[in-house]
N, C-alpha and C. Protein backbone atom coordinates (compact mmCIF):
# COMPACT_ATOMS: atom_id res chain seq x y z
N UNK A 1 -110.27 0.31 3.34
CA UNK A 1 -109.46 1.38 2.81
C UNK A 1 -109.90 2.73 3.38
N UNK A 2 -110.95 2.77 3.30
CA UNK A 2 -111.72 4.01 4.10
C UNK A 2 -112.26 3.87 5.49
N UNK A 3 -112.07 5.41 6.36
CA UNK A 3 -112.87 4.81 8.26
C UNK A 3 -114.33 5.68 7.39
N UNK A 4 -115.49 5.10 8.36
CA UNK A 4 -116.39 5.74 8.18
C UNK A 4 -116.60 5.87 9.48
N UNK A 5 -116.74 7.27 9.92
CA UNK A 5 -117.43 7.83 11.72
C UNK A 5 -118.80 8.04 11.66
N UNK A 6 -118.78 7.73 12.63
CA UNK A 6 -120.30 8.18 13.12
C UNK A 6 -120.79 9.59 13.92
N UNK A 7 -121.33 10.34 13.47
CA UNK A 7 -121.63 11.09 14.87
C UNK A 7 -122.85 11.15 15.88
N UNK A 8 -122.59 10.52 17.21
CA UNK A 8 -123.06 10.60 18.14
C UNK A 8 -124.37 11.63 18.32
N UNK A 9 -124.75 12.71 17.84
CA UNK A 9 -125.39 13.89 17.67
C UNK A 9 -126.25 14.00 16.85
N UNK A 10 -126.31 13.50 15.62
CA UNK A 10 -126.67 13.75 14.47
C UNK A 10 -126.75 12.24 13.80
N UNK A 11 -126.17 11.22 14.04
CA UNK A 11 -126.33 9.89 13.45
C UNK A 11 -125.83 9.85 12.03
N UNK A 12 -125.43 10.77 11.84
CA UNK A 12 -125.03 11.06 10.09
C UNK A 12 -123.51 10.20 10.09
N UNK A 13 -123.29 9.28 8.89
CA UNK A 13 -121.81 8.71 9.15
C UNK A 13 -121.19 9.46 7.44
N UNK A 14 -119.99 9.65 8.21
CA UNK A 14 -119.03 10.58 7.38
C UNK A 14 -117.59 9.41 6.88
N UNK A 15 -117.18 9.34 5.33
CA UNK A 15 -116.24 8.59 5.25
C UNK A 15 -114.62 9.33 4.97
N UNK A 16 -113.90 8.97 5.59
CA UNK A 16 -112.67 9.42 6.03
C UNK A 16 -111.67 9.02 4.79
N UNK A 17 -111.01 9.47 3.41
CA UNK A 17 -110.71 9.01 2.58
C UNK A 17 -109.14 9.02 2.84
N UNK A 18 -108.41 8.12 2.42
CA UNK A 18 -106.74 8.13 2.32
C UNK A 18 -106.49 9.10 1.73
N UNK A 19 -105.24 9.97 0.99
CA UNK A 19 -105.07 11.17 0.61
C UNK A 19 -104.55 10.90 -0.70
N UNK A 20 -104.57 10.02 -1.21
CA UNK A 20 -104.18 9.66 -2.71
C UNK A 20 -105.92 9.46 -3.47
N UNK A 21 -106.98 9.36 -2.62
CA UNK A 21 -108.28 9.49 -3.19
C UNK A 21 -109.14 10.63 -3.50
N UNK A 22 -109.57 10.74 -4.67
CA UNK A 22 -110.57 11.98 -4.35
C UNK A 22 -112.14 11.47 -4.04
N UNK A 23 -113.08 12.15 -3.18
CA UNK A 23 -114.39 12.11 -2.86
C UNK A 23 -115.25 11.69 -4.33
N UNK A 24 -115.75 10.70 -4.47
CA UNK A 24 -117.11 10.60 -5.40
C UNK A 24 -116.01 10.41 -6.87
N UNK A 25 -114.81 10.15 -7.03
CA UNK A 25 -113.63 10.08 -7.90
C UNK A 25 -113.30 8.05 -8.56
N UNK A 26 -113.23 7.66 -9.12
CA UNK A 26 -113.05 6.34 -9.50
C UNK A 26 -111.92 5.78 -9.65
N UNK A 27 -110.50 7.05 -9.82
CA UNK A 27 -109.61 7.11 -10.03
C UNK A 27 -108.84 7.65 -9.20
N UNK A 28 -107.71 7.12 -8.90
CA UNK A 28 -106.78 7.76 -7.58
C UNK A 28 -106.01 9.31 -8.30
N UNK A 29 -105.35 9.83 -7.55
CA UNK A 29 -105.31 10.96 -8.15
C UNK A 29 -103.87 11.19 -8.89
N UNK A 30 -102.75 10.01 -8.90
CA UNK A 30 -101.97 9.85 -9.84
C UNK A 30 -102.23 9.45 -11.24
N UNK A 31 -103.52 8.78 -11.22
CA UNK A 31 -103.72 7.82 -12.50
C UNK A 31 -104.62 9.74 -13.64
N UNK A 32 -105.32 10.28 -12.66
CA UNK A 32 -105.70 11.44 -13.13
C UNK A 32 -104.72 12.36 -13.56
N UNK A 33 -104.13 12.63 -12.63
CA UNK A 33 -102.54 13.56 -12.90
C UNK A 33 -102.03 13.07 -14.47
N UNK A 34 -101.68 11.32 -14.28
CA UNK A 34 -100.72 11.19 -15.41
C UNK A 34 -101.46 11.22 -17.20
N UNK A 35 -102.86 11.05 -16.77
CA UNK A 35 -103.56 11.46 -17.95
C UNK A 35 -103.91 12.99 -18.47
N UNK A 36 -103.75 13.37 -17.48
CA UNK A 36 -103.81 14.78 -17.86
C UNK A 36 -102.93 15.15 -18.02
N UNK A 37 -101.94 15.06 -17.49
CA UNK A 37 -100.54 15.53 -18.26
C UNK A 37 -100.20 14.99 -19.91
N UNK A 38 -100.64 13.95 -19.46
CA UNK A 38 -100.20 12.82 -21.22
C UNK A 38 -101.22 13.71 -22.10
N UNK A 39 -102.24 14.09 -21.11
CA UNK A 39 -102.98 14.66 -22.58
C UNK A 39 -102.58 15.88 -23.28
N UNK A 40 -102.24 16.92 -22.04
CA UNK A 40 -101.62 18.34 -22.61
C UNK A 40 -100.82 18.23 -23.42
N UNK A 41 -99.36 17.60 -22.75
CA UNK A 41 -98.23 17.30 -23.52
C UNK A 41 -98.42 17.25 -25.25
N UNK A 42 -99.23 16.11 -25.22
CA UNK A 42 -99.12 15.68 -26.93
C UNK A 42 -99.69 16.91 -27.76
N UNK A 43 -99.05 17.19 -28.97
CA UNK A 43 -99.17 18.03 -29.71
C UNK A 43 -100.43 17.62 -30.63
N UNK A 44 -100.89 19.05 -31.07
CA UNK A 44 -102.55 18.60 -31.12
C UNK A 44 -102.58 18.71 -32.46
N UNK A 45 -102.02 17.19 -33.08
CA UNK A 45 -102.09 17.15 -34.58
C UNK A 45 -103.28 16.01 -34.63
N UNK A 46 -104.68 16.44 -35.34
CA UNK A 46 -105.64 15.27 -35.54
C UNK A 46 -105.66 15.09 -34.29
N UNK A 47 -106.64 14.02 -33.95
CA UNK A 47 -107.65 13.91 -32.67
C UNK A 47 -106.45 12.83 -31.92
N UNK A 48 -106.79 13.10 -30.46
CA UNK A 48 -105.59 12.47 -29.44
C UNK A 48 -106.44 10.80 -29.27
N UNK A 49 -105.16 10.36 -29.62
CA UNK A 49 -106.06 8.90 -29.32
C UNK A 49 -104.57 8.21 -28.44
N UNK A 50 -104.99 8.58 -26.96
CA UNK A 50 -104.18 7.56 -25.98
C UNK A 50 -104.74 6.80 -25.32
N UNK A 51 -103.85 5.49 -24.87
CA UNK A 51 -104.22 4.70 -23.80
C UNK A 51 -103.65 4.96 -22.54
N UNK A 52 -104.41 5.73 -20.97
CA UNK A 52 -103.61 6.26 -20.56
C UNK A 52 -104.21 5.30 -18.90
N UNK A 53 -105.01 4.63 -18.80
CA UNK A 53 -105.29 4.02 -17.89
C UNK A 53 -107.17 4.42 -17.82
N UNK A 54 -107.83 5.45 -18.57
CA UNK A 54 -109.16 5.45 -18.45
C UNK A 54 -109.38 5.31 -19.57
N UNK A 55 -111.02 4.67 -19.60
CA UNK A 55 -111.86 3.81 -20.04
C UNK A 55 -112.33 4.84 -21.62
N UNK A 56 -112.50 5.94 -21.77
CA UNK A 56 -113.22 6.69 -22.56
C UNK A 56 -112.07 8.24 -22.59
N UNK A 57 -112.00 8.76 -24.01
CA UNK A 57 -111.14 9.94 -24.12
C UNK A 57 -112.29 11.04 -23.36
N UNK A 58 -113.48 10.62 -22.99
CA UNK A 58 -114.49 11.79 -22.64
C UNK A 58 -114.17 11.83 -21.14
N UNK A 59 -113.79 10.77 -20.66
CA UNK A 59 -113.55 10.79 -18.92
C UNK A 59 -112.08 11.93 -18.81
N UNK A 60 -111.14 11.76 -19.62
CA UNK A 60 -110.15 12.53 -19.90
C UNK A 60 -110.33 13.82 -19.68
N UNK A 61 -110.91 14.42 -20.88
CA UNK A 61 -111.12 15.74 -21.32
C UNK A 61 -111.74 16.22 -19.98
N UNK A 62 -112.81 15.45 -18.98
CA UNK A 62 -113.62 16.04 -18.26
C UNK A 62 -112.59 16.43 -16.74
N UNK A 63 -111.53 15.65 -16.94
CA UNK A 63 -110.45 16.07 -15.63
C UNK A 63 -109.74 17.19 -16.24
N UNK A 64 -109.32 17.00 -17.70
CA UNK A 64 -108.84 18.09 -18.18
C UNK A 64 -109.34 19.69 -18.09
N UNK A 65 -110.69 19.50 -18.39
CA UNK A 65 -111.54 20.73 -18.49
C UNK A 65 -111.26 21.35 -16.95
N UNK A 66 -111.62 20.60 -16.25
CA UNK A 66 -111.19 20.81 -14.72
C UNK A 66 -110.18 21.25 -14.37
N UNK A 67 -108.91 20.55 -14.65
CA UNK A 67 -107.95 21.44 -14.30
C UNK A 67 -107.77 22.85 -15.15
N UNK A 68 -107.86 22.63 -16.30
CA UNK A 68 -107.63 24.34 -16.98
C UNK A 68 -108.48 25.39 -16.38
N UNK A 69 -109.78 25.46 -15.97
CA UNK A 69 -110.71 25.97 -15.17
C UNK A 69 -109.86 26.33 -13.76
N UNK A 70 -109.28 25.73 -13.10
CA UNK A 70 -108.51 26.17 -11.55
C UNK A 70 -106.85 26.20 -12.33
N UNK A 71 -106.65 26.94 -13.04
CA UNK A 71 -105.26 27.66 -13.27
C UNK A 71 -105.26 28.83 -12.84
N UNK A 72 -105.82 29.77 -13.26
CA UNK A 72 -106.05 30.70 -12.19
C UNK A 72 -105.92 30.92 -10.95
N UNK A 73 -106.78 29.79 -10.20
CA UNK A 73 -106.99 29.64 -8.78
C UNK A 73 -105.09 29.37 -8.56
N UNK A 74 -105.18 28.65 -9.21
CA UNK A 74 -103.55 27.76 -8.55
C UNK A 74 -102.48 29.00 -8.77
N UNK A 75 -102.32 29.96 -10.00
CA UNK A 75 -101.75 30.76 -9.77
C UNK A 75 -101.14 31.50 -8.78
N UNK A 76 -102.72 31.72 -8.14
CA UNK A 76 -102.57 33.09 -7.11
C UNK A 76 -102.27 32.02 -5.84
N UNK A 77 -102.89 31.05 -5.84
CA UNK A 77 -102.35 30.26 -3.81
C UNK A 77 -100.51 29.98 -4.37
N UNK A 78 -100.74 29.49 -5.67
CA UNK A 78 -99.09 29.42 -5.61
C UNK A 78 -98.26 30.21 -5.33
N UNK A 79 -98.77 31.65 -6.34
CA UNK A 79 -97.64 32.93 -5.56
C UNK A 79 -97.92 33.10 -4.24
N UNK A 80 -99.07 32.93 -3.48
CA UNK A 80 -99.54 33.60 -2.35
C UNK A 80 -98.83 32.40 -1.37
N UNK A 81 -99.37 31.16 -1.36
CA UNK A 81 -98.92 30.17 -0.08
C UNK A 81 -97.02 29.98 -0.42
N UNK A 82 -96.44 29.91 -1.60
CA UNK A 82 -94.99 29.53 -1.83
C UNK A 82 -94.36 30.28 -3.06
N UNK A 83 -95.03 31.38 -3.01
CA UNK A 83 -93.78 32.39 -4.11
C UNK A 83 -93.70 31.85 -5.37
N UNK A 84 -94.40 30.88 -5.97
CA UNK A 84 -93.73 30.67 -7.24
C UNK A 84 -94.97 31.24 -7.98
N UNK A 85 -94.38 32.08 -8.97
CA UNK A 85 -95.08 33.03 -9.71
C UNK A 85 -94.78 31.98 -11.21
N UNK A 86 -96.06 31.82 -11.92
CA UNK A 86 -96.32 31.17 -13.16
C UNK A 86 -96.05 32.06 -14.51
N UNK A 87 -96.20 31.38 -15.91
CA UNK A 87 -96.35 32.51 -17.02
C UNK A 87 -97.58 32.54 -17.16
N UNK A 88 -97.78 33.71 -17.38
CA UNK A 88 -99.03 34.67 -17.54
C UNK A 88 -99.88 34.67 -18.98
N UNK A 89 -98.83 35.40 -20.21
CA UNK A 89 -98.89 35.42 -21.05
C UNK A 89 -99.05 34.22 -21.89
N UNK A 90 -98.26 32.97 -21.92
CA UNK A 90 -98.87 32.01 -22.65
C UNK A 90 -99.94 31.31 -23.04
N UNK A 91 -99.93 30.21 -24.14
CA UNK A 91 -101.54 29.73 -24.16
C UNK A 91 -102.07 29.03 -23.09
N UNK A 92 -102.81 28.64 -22.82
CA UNK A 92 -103.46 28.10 -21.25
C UNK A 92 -102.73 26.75 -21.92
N UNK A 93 -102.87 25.89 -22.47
CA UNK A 93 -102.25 24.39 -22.73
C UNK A 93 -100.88 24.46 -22.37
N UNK A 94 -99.82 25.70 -22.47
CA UNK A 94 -98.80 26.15 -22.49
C UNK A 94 -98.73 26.20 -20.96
N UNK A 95 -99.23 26.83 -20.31
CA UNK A 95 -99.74 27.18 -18.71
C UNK A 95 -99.29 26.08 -18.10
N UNK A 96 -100.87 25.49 -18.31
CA UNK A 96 -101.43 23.99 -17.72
C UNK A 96 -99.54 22.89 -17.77
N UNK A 97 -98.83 22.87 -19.18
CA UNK A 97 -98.02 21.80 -18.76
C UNK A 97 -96.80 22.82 -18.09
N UNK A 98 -96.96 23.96 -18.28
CA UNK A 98 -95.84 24.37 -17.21
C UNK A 98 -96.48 24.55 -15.55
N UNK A 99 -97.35 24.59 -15.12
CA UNK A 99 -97.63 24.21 -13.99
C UNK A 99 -97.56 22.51 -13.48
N UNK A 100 -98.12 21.73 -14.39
CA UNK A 100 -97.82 20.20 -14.07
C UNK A 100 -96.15 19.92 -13.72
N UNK A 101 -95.50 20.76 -14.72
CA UNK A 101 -93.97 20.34 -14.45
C UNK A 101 -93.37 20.92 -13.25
N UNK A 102 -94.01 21.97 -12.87
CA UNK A 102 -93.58 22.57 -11.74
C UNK A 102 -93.63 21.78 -10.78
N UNK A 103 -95.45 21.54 -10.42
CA UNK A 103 -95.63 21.15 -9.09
C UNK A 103 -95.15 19.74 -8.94
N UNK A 104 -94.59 19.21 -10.00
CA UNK A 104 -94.19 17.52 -10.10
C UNK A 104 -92.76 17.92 -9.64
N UNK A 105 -91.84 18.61 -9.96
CA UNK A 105 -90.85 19.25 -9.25
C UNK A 105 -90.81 19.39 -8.14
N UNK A 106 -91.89 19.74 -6.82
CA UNK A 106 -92.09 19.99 -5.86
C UNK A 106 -92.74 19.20 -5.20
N UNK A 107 -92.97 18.52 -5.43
CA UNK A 107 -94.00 17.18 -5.00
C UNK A 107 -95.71 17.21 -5.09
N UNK A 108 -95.92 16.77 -5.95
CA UNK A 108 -97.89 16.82 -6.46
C UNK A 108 -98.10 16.65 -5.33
N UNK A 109 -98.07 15.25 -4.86
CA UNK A 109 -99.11 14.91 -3.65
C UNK A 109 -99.11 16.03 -2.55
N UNK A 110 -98.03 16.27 -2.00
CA UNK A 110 -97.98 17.38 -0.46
C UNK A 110 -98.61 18.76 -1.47
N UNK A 111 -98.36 19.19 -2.86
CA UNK A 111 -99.19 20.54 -2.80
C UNK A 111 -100.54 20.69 -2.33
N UNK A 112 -101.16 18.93 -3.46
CA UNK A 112 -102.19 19.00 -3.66
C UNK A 112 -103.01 18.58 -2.03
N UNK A 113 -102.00 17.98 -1.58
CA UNK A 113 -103.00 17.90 -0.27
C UNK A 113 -103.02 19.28 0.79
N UNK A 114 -102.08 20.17 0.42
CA UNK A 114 -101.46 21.20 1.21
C UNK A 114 -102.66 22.11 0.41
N UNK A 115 -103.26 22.24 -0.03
CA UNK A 115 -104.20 23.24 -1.41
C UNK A 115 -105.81 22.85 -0.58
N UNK A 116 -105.96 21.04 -0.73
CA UNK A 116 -107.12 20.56 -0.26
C UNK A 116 -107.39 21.06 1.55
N UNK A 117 -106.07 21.16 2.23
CA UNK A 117 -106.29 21.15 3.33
C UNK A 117 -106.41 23.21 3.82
N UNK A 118 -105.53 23.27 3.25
CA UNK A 118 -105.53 25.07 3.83
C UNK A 118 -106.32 25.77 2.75
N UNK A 119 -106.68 25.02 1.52
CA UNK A 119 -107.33 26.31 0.59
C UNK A 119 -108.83 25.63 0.30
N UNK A 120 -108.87 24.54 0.87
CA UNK A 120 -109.98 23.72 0.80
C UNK A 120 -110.69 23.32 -0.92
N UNK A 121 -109.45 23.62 -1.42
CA UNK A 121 -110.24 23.33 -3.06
C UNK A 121 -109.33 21.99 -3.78
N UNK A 122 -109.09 21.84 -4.94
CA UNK A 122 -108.40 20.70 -5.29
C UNK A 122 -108.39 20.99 -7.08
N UNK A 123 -107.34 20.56 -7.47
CA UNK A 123 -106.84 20.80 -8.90
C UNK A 123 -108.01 20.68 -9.70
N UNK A 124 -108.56 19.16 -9.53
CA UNK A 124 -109.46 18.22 -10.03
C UNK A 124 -110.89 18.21 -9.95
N UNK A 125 -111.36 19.61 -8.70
CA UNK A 125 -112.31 19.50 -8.72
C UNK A 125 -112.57 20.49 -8.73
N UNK A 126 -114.70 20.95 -8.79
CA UNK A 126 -115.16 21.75 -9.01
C UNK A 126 -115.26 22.58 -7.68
N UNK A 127 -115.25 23.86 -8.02
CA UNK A 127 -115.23 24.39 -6.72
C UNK A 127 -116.58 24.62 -6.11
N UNK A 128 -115.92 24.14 -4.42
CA UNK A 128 -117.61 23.93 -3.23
C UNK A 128 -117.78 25.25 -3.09
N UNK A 129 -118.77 25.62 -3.09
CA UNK A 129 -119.65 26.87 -2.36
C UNK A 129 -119.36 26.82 -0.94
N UNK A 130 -118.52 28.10 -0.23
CA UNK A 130 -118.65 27.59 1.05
C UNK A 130 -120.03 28.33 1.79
């Protein structure tokens, strides 16, 4: 599923991931998407108890936490790389599923790989030090 290269120079081998994977991730990045969406969505009466394809509600929350953390970020490449300007004013849970509905409108996969490749960051993850 993965190439792993070698380099000639350095002997260090580097693995080459398909674009539906994230690095050091267990989960492809639809099965993440659709839990995090399932999770915002539901209205937060008493504690969320879904079955959404992961193992523990703590694996959840921890993609969740993640994405609410890069709303911000996504804001500004969104207005900046494609004009679409977000709401500002609402609650971040409010945010978060109006950005999911957006970019699912526009196609997740090409943003998110279009974000990973020119902005070098990713919804889901923590941001690298460059």
């Amino acid at each position: 599923m993965d190439r792993t290269i070698r380099s000639r120079e350095c002997r260090k081998t580097v693995s080459v991931l398909p674009s539906f994977l994230l690095p050091y991730v267990q989960y492809t990045r639809s099965v993440i998407w659709q839990a995090v969406k399932a999770w915002l969505e539901t209205p937060r009466r008493g504690a969320k108890t879904k079955q959404v394809g992961f193992p523990t509600k703590e694996v959840i929350l921890f993609y969740v936490r993640r994405f609410l953390r890069n709303l911000s970020r996504l804001h500004h490449a969104a207005a900046r790389r494609w004009g679409i300007i977000g709401p500002v004013g609402n609650a971040r849970t409010e945010r978060a599923v109006w950005w999911m509905q957006t970019l699912e409108g526009r196609g997740v996969g090409s943003i998110i790989q279009d974000l990973w490749t020119n902005e070098r960051w990713h919804l889901f993850a923590d941001q690298i030090a460059s």
